[in-house]
N, C-alpha and C. Protein backbone atom coordinates (compact mmCIF):
# COMPACT_ATOMS: atom_id res chain seq x y z
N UNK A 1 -56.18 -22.75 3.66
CA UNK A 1 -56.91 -21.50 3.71
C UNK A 1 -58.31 -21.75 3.17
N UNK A 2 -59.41 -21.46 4.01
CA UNK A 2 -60.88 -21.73 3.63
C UNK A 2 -61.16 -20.18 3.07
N UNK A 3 -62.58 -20.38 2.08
CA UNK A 3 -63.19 -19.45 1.55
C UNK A 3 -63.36 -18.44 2.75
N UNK A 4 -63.54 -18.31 3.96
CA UNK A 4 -63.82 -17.42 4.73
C UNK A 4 -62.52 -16.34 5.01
N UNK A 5 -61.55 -17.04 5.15
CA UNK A 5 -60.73 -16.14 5.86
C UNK A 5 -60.06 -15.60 4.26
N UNK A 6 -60.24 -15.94 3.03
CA UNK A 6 -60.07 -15.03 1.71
C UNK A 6 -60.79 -14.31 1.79
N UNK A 7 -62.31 -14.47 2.04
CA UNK A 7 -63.19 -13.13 1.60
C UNK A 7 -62.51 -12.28 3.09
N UNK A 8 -61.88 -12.42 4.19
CA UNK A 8 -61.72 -11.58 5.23
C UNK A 8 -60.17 -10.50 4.58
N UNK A 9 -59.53 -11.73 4.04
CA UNK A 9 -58.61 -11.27 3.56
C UNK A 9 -58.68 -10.10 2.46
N UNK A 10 -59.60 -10.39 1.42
CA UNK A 10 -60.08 -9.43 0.27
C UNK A 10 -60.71 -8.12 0.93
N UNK A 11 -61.74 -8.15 1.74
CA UNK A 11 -62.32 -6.79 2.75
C UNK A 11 -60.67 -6.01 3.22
N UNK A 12 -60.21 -6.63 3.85
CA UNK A 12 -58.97 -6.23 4.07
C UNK A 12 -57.80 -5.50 3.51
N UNK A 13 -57.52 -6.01 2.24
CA UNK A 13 -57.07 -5.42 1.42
C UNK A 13 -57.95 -3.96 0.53
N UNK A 14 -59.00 -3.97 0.29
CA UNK A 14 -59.45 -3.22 -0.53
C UNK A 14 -59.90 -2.00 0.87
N UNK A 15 -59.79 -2.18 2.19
CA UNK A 15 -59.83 -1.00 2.74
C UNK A 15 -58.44 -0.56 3.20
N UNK A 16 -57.21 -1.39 3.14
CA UNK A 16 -56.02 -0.95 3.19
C UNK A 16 -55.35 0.20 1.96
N UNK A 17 -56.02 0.38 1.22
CA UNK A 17 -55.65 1.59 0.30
C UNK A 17 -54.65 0.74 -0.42
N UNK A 18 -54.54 -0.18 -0.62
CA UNK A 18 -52.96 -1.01 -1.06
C UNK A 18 -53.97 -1.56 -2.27
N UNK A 19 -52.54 -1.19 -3.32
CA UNK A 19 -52.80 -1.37 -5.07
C UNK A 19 -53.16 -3.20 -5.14
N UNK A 20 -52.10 -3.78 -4.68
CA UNK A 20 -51.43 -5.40 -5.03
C UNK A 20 -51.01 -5.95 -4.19
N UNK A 21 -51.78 -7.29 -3.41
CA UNK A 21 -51.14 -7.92 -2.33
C UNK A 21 -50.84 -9.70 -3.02
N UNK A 22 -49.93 -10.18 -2.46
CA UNK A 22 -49.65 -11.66 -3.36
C UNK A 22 -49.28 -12.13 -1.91
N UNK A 23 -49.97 -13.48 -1.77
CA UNK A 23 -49.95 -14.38 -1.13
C UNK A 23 -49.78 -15.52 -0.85
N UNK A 24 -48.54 -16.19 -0.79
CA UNK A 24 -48.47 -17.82 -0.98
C UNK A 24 -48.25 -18.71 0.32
N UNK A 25 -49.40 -19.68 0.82
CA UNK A 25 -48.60 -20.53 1.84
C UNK A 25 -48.99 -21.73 1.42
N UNK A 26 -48.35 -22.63 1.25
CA UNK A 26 -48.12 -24.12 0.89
C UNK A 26 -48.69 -24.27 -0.28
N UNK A 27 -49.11 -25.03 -1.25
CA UNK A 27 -49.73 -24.92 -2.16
C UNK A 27 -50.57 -24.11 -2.95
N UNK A 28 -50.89 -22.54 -2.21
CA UNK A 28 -52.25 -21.88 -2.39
C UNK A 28 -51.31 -20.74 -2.92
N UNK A 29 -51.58 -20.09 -3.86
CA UNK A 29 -50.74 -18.45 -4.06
C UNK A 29 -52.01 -18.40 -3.95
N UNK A 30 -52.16 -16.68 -3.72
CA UNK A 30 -53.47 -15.31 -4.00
C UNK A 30 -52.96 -13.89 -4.22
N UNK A 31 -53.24 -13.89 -5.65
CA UNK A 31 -52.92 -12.42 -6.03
C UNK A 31 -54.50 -11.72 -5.79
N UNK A 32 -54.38 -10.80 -5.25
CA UNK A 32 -55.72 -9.51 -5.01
C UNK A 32 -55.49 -7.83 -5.36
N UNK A 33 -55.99 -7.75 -6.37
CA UNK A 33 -55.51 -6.03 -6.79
C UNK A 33 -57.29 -5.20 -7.00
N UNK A 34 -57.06 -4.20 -6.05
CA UNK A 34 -57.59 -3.29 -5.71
C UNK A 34 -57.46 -1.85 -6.77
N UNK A 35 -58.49 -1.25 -7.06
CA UNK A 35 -58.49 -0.09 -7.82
C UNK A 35 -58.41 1.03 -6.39
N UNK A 36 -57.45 2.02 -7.07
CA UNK A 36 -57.29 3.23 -6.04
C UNK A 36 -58.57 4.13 -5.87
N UNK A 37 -59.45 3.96 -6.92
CA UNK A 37 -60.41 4.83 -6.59
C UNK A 37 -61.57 4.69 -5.92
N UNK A 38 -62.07 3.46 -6.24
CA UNK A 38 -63.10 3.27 -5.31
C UNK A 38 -62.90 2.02 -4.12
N UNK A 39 -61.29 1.74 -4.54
CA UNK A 39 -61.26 0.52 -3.09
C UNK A 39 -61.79 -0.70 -3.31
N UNK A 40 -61.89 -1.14 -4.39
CA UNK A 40 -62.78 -2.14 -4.73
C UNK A 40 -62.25 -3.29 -5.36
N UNK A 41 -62.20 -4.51 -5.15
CA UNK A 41 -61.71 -5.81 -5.71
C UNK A 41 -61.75 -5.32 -7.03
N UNK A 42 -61.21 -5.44 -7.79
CA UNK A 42 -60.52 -5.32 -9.32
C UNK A 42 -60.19 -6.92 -9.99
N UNK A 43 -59.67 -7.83 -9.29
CA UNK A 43 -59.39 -8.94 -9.98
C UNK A 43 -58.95 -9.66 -8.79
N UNK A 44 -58.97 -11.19 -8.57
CA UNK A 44 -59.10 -12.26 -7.63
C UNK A 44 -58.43 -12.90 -8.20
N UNK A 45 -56.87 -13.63 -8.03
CA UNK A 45 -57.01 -14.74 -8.48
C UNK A 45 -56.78 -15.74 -7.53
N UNK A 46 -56.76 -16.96 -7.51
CA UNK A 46 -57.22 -18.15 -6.40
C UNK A 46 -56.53 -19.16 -7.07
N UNK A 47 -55.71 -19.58 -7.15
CA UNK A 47 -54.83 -20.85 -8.06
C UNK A 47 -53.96 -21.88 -6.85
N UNK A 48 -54.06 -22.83 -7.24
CA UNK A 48 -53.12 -24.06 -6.55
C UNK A 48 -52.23 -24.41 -7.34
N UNK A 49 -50.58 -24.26 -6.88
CA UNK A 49 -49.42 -24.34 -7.40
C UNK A 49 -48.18 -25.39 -7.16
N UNK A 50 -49.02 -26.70 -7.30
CA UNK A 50 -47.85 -27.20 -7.72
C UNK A 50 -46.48 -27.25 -8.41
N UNK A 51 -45.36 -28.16 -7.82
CA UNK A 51 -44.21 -27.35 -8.50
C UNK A 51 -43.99 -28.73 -9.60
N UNK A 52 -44.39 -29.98 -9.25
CA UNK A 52 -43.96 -30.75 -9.99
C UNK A 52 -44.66 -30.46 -11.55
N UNK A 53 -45.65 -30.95 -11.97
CA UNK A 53 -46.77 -30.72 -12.62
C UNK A 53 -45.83 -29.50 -13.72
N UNK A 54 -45.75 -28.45 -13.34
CA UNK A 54 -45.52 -27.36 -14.01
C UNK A 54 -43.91 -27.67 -14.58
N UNK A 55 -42.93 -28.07 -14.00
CA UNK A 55 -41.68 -28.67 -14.31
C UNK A 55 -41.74 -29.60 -15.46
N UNK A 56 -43.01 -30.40 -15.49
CA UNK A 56 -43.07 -31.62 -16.22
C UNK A 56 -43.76 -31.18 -17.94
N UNK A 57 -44.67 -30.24 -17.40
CA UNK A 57 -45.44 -29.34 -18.30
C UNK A 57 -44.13 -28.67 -19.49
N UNK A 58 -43.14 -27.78 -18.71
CA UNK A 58 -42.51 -26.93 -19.19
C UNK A 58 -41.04 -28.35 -20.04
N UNK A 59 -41.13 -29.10 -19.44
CA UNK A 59 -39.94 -30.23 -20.11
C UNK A 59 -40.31 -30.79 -20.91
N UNK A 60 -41.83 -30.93 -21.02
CA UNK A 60 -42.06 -32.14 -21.87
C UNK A 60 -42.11 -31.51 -23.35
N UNK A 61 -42.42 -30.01 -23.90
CA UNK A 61 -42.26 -29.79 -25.11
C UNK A 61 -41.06 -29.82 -25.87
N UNK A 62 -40.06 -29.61 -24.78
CA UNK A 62 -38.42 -29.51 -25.48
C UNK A 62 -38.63 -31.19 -26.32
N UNK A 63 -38.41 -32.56 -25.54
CA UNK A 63 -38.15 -33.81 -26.31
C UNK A 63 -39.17 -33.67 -27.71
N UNK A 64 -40.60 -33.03 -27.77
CA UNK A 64 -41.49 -33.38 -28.48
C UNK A 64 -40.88 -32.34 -29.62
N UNK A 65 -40.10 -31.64 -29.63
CA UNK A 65 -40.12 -30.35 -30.48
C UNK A 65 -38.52 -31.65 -31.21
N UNK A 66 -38.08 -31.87 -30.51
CA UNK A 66 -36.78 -32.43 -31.10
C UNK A 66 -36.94 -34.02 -31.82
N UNK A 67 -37.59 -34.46 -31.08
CA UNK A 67 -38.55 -35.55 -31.84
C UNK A 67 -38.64 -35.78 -33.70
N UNK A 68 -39.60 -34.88 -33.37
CA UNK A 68 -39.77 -35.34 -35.04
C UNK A 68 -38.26 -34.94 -36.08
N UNK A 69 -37.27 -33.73 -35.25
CA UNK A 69 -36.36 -33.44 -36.25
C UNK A 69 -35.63 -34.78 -36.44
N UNK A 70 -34.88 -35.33 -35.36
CA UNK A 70 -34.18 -36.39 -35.05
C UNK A 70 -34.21 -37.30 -36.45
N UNK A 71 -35.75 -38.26 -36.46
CA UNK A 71 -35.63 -39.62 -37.13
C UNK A 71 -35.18 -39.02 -38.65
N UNK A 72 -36.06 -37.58 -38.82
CA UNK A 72 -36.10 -37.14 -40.10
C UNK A 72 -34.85 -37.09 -41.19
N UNK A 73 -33.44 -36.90 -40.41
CA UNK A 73 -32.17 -36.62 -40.43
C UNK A 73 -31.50 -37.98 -40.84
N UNK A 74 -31.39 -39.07 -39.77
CA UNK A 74 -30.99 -40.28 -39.72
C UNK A 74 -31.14 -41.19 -40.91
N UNK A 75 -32.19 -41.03 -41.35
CA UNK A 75 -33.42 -41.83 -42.22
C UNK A 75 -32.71 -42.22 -43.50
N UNK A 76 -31.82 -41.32 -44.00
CA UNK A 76 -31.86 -41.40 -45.56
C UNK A 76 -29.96 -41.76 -45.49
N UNK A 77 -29.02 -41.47 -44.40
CA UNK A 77 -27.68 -41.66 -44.14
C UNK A 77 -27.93 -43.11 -43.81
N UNK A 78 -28.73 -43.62 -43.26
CA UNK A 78 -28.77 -45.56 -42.45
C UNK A 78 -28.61 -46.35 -43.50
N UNK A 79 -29.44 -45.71 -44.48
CA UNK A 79 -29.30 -47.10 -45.48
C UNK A 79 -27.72 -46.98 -46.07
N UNK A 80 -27.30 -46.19 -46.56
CA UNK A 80 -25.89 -45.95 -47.00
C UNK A 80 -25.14 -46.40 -45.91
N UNK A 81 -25.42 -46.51 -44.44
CA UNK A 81 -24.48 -46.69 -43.48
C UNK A 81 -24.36 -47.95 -42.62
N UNK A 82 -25.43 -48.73 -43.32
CA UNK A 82 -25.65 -50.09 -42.91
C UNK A 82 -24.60 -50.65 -42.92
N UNK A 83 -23.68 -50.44 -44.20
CA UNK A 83 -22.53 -51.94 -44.71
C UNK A 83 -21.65 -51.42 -43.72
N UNK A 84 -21.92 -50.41 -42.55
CA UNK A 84 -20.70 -50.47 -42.15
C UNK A 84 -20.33 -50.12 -40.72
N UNK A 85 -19.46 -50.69 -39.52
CA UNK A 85 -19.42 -50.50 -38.56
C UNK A 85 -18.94 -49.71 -37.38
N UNK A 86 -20.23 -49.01 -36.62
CA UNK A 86 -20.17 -48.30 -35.51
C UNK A 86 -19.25 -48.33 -34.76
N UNK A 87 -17.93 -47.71 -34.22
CA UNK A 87 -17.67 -47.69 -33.04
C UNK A 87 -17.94 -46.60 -31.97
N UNK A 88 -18.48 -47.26 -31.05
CA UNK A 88 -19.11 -46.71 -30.11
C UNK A 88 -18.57 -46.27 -28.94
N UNK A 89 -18.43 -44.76 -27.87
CA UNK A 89 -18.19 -44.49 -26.89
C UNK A 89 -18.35 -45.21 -26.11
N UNK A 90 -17.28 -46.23 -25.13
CA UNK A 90 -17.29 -47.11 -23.74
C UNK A 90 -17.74 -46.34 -22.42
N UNK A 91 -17.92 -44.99 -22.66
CA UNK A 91 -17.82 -43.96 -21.27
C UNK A 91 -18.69 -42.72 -21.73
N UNK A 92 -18.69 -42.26 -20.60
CA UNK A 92 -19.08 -40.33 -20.69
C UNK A 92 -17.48 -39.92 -20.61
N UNK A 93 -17.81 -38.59 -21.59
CA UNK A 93 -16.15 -38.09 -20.97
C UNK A 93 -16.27 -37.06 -22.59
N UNK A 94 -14.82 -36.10 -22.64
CA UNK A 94 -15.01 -35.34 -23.76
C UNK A 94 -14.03 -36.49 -24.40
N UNK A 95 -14.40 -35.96 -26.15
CA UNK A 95 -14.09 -36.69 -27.01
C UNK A 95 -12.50 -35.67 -27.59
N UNK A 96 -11.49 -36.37 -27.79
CA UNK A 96 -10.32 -35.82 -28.79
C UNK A 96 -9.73 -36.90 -29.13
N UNK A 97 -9.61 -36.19 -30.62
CA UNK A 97 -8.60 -36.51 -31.75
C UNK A 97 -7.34 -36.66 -31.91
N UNK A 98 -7.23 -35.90 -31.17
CA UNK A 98 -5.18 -36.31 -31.02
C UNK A 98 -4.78 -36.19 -29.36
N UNK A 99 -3.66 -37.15 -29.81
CA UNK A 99 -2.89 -37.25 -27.83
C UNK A 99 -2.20 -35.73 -27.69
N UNK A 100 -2.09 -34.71 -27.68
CA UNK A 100 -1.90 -33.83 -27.20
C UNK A 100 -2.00 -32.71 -28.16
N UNK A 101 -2.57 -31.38 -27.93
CA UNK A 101 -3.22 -29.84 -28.75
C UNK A 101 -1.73 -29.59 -29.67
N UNK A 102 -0.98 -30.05 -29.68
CA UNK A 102 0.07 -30.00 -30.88
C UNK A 102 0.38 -30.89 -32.08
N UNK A 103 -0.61 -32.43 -31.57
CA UNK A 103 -0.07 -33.37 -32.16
C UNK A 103 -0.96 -33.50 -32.99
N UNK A 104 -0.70 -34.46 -34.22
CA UNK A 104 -1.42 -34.90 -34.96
C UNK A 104 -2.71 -35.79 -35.14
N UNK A 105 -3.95 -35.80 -35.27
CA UNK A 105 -5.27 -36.83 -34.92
C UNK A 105 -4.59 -37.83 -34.89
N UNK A 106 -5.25 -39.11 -33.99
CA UNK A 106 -4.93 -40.29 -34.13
C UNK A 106 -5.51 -41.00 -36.04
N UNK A 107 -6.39 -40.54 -35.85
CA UNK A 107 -6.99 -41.15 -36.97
C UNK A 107 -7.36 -39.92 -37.79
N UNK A 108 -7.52 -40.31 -39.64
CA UNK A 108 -8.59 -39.00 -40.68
C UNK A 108 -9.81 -39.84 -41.25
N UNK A 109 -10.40 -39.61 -41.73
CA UNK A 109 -11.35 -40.23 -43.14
C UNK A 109 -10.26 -40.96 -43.80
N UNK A 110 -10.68 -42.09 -44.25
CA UNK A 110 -9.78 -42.63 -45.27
C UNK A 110 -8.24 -43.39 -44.85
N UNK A 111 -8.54 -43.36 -43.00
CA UNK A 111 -7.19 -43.91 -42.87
C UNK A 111 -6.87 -45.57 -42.22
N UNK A 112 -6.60 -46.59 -42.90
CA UNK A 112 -6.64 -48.08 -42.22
C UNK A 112 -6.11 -48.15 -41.41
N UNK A 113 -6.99 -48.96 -40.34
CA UNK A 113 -6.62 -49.11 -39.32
C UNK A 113 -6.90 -51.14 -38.68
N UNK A 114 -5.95 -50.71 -37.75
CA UNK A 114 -5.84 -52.52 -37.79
C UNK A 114 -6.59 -53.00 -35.87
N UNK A 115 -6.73 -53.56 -36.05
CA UNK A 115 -7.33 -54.01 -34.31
C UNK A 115 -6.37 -53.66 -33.50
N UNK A 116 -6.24 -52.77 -32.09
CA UNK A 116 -5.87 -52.47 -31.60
C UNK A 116 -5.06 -51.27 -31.55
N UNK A 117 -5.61 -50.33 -32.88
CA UNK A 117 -4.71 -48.96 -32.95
C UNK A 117 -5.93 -48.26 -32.19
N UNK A 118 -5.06 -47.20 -32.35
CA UNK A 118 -5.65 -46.10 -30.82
C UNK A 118 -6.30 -45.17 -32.02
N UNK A 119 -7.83 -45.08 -31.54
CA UNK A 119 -8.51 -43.86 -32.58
C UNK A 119 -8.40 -42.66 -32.28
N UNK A 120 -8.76 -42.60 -30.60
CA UNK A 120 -8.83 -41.30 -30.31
C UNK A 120 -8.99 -41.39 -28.39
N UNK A 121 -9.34 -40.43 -27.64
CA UNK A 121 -9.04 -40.03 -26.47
C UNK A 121 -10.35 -39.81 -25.67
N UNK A 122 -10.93 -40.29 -24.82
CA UNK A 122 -11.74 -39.65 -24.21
C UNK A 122 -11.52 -39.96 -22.59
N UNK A 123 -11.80 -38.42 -22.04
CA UNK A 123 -11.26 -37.53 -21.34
C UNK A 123 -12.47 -37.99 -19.95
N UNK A 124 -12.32 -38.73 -19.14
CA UNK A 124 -13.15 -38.98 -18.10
C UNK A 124 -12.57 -38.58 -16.38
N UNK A 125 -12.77 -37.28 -15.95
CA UNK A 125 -12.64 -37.74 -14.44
C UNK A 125 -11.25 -37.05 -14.40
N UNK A 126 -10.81 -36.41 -15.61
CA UNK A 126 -8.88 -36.06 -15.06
C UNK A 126 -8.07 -37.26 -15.91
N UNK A 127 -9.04 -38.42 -16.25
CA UNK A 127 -8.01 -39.74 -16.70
C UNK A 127 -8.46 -39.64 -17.94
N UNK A 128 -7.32 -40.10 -19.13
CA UNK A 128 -7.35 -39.91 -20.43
C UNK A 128 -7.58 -41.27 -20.71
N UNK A 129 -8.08 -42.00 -21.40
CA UNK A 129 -8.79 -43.33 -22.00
C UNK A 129 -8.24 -43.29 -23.42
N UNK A 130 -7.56 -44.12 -23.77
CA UNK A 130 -7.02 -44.04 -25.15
C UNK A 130 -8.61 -45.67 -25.95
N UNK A 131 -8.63 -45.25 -27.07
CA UNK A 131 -10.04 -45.72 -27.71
C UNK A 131 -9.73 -46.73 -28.64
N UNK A 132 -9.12 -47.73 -28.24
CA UNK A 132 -8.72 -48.97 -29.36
C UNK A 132 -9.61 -49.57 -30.12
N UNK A 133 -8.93 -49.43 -31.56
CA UNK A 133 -10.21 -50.45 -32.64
C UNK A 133 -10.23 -51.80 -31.92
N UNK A 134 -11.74 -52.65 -32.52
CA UNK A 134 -11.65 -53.67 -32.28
C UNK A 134 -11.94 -54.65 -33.48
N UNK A 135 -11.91 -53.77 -34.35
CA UNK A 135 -11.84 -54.30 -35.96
C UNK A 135 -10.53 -53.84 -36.93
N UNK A 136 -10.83 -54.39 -38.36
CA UNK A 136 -9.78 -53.73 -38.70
C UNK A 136 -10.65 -53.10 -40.05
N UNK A 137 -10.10 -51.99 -40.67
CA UNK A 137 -10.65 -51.52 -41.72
C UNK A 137 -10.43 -50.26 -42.02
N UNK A 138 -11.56 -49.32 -42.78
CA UNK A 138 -10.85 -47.92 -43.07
C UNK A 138 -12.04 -47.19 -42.66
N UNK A 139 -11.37 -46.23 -41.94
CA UNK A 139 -12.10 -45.17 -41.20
C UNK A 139 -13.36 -44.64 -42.41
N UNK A 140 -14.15 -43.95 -42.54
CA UNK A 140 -14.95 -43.30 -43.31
C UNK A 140 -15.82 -42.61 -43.11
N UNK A 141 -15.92 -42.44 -41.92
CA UNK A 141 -16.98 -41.16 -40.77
C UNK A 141 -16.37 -40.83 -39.74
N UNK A 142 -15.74 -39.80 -39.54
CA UNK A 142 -16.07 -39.30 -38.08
C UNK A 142 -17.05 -38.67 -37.42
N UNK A 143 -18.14 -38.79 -36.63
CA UNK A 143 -19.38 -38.75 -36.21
C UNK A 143 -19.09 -37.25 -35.08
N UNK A 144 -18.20 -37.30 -34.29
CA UNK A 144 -17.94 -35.97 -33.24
C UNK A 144 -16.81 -35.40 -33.79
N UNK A 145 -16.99 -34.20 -32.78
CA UNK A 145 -15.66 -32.90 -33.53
C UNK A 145 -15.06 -33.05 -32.03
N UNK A 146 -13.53 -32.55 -32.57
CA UNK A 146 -13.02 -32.59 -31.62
C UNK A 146 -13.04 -31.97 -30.15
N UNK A 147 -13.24 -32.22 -29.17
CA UNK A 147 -13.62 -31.70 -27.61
C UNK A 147 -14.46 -31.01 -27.51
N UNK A 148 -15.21 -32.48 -27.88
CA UNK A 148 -16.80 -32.56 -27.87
C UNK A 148 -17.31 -33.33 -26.46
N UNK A 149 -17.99 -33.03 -26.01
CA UNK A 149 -18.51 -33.81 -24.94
C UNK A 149 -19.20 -35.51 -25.51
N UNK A 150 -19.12 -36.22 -25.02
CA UNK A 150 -19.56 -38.00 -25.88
C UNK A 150 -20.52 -38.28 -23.82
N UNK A 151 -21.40 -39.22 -24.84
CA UNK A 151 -22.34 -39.72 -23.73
C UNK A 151 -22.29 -41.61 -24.13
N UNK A 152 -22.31 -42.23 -23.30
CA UNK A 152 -22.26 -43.90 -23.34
C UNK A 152 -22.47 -43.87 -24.65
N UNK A 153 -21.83 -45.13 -25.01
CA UNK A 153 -22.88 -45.84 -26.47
C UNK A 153 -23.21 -45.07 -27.82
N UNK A 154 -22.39 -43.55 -27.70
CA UNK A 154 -22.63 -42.29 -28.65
C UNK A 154 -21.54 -43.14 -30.25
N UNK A 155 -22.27 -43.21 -30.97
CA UNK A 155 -21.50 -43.55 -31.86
C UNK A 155 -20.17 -42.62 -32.23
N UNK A 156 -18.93 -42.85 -32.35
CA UNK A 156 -17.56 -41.87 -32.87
C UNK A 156 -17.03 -41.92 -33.85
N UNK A 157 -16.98 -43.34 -34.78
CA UNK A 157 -16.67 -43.37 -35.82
C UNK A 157 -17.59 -44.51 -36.68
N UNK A 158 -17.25 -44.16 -38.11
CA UNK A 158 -17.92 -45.59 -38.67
C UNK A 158 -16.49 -46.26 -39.76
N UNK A 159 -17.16 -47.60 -39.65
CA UNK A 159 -15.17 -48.19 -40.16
C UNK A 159 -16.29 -49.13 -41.36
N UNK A 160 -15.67 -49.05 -42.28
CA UNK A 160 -15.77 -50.30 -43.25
C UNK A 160 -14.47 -51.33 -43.45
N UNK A 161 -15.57 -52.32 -42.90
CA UNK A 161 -14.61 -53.31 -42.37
C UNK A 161 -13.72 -54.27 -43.82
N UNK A 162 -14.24 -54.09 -44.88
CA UNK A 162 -13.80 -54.55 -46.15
C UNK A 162 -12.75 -54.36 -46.68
């Protein structure tokens, strides 16, 4: 749309007696609002509307807002949590604590466990994944609550291996 056929468009509108006309074809919106009394352009606006740009605009404050909380949190638990080892989610899938809503957790805080006991359950696809240590030692964090959603590599427990 060239400057000509807007100003034809604006004449147009302001002798159509019409309050508010909005206009979008391909990239271009045009809002044009007319005063009832004397018929007269009131306000123009003329904007190019990309959709990506504005998507990227509106996403990018969420990570920056969560950002700084994140390291702030971590910071002062790492050093206390150094001596001791991560086990980590193999999958996406929800996370549970016990083999079935009646039964007892596989694992608590405070409970030894030897290579190859089953910690806990995660739930991928309809198929249940049972979560074998691959150390031996005593539980001392549980990191998720039960039927919790877990993403790859999400840490689930921490074991001191001593």
């Amino acid at each position: 749309m060239d400057l000509k056929e807007i100003q034809n468009l604006i004449k147009f509108v302001s002798n159509s007696g019409v309050a508010e006309v909005k206009l979008e074809t391909g990239d271009v919106k045009i809002t044009i609002r007319t005063t009832l009394e004397g018929n007269a352009p009131d306000i123009t606006y003329v904007q190019s509307a990309p959709v990506a740009p504005v998507m990227t605009q509106v996403a990018a404050p969420t990570p920056a807002a969560a950002a700084p909380i994140a390291p702030a949190t971590p910071a002062a638990p790492a050093a206390d949590d150094a001596k001791y080892i991560t086990i980590k989610s193999p999958m996406i899938g929800t996370f549970y604590r016990k083999p079935a809503p009646d039964k007892a957790p596989f694992v608590e805080v405070g409970t030894s466990i030897g290579k190859g006991d089953v910690l806990c359950v995660v739930e991928a696809m309809k198929l249940f994944n049972e979560i074998e240590a691959e150390i031996s030692g005593k539980i001392v964090k549980i990191l998720v609550d039960d039927m919790s959603p877990v993403e790859f590599d999400q840490p689930l427990f921490l074991v001191d291996p001593s």
